[in-house]
Protein backbone atom coordinates (compact mmCIF):
# COMPACT_ATOMS: atom_id res chain seq x y z
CA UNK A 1 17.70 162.99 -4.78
CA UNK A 2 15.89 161.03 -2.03
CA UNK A 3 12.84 160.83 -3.58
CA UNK A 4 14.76 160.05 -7.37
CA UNK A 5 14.74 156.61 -5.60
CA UNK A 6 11.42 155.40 -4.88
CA UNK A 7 10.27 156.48 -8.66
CA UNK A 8 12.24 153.74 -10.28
CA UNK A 9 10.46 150.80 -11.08
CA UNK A 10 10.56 147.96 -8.73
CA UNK A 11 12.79 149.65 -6.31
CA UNK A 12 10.13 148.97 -3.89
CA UNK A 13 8.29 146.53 -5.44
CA UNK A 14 6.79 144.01 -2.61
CA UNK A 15 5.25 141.71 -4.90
CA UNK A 16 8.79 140.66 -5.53
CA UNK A 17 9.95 137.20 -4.14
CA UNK A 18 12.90 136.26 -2.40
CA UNK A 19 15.24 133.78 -3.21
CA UNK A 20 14.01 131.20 -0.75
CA UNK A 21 10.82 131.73 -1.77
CA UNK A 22 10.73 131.03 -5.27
CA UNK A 23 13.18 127.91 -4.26
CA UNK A 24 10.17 126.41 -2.38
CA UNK A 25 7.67 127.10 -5.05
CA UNK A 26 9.84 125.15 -7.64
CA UNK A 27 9.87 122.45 -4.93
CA UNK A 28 6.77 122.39 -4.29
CA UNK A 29 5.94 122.02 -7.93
CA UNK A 30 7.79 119.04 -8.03
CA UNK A 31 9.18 116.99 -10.92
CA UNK A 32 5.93 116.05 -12.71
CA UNK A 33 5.39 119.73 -14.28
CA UNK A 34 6.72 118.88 -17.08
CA UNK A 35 5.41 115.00 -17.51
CA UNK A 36 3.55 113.88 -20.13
CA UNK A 37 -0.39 114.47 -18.92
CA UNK A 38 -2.35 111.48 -19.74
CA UNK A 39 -2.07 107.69 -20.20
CA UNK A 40 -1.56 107.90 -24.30
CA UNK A 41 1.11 111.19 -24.08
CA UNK A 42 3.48 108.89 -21.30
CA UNK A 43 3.01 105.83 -23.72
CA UNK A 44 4.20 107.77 -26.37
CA UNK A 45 6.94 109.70 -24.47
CA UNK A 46 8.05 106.06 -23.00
CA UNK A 47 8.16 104.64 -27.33
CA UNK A 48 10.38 107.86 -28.07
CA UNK A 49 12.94 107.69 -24.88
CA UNK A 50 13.35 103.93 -25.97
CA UNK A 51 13.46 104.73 -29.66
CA UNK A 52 16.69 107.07 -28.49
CA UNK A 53 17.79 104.81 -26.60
CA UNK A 54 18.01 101.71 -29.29
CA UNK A 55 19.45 104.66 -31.94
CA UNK A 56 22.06 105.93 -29.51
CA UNK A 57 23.51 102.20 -28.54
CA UNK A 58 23.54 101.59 -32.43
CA UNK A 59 26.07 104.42 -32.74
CA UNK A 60 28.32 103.60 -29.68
CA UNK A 61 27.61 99.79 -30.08
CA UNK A 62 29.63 98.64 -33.16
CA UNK A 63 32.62 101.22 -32.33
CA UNK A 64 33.19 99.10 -28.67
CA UNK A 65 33.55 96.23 -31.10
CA UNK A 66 36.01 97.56 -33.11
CA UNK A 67 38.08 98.96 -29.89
CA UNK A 68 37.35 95.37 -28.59
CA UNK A 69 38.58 93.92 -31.88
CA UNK A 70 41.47 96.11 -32.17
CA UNK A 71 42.20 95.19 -28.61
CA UNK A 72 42.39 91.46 -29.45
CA UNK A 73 44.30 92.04 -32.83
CA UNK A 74 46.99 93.96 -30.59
CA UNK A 75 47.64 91.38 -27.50
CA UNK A 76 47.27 88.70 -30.43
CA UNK A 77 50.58 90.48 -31.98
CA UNK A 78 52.50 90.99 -29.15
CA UNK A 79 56.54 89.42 -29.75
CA UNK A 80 55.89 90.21 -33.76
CA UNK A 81 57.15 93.04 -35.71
CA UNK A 82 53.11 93.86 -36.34
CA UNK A 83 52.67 95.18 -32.66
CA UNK A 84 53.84 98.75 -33.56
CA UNK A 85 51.10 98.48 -36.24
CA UNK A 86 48.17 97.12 -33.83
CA UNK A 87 48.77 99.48 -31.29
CA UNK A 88 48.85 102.66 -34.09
CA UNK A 89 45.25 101.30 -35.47
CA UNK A 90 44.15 101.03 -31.33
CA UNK A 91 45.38 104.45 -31.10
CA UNK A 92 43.67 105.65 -34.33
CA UNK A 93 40.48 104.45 -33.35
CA UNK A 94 40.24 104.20 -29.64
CA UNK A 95 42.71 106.81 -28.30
CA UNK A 96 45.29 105.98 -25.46
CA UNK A 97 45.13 102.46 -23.88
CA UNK A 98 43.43 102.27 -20.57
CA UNK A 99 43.77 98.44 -19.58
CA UNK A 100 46.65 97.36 -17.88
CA UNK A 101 47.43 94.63 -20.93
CA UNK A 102 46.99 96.95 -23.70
CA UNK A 103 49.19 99.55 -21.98
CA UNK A 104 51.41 97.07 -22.10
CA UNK A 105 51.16 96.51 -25.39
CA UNK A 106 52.28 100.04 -26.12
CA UNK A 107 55.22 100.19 -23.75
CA UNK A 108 56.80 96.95 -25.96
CA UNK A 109 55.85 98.45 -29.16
CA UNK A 110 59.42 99.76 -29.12
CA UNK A 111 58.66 103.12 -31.19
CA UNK A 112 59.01 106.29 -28.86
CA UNK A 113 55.78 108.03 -29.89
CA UNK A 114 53.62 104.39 -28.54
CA UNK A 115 56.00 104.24 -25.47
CA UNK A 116 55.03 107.59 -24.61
CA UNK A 117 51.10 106.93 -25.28
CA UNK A 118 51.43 104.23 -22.97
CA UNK A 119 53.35 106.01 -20.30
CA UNK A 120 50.98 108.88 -20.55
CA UNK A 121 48.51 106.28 -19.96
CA UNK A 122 50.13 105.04 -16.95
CA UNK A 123 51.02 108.81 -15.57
CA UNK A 124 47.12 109.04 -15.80
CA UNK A 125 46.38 105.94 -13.88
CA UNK A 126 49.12 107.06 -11.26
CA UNK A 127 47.53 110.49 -10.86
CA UNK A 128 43.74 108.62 -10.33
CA UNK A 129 44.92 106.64 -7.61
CA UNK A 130 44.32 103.37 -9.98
CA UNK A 131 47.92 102.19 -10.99
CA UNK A 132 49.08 98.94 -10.15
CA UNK A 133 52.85 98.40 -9.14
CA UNK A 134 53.61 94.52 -10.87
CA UNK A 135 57.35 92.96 -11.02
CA UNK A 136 56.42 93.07 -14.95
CA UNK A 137 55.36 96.38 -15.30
CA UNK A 138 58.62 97.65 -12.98
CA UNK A 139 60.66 95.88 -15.15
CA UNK A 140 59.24 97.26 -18.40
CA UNK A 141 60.14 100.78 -16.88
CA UNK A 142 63.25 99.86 -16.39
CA UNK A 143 63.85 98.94 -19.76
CA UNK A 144 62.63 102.05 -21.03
CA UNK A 145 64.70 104.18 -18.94
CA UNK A 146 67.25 102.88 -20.60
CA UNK A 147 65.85 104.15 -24.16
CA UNK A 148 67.36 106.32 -26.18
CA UNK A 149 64.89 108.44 -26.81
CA UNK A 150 65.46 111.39 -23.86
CA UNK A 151 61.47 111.55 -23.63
CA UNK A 152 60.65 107.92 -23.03
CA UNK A 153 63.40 107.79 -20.91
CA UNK A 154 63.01 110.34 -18.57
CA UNK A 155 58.83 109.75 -18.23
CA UNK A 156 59.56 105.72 -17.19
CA UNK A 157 62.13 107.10 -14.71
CA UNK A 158 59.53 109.31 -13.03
CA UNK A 159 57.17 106.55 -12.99
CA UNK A 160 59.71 104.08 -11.95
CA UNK A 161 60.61 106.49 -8.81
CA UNK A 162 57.00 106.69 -7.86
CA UNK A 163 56.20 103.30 -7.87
């Protein structure tokens, strides 16, 4: 079966390349293969990329002012029975809190499933290196650990022995 070998196709091909090879080819090519050629073509590639650009911050622009205004509407009800309510519509709209103040927010809702989103959001901060240790946020742990809800409890505990 020696000879079974050098009939397949490409088995010993020279004309292929190796790997390094065809790496320095595509470097050598460079980035500009696949620019526009031609003064009109990169005026008209530069009027699309900003078109994109304008229609992509027109999506993503008004929702950062509604997570800013949501933002403001919760701090604004903090000490009033509305807080649980601000921080469910911040949650709705703009997922777990990420600031330090709106996380606080959620740990003085005083409903376990906000506590939680706000403790989660602190365990998150904690893991990233990022999470402050303040006399006011120690002592809003230790509040919660004394919750009766086993869950909130037992997450400000954690957090409260890592700080």
């Amino acid at each position: 079966m020696p000879g079974r070998d050098d009939d397949r196709s490409g088995y010993l091909d020279q004309e292929k390349k190796s790997f390094s090879e065809l790496d320095r080819e595509r470097r050598e090519r460079g980035s500009g293969a696949d620019r526009p050629k031609g003064v009109a073509a990169e005026r008209r590639s530069q009027e699309a990329t900003g078109l994109y650009l304008k229609e992509i911050d027109g999506m993503f622009g008004g929702r950062k002012e509604e997570v800013a205004t949501l933002g403001r509407a919760m701090l604004d009800a903090r000490g009033t029975p509305e807080l649980p309510a601000a921080c469910r519509a911040f949650l709705d709209a703009a997922g777990p809190p990420v600031e330090p103040r709106h996380v606080s927010c959620f740990l003085d809702a005083g409903e376990p499933e906000l506590e939680l989103a706000g403790l989660c959001a602190l365990e998150a901060a904690q893991e990233a290196g990022s999470l402050e240790s303040t006399p006011g946020l120690r002592t809003q742990l230790r509040m919660l650990v004394e919750s009766s809800d086993d869950e909130v409890a037992g997450s400000a505990e954690d957090l409260l022995e890592a700080l």
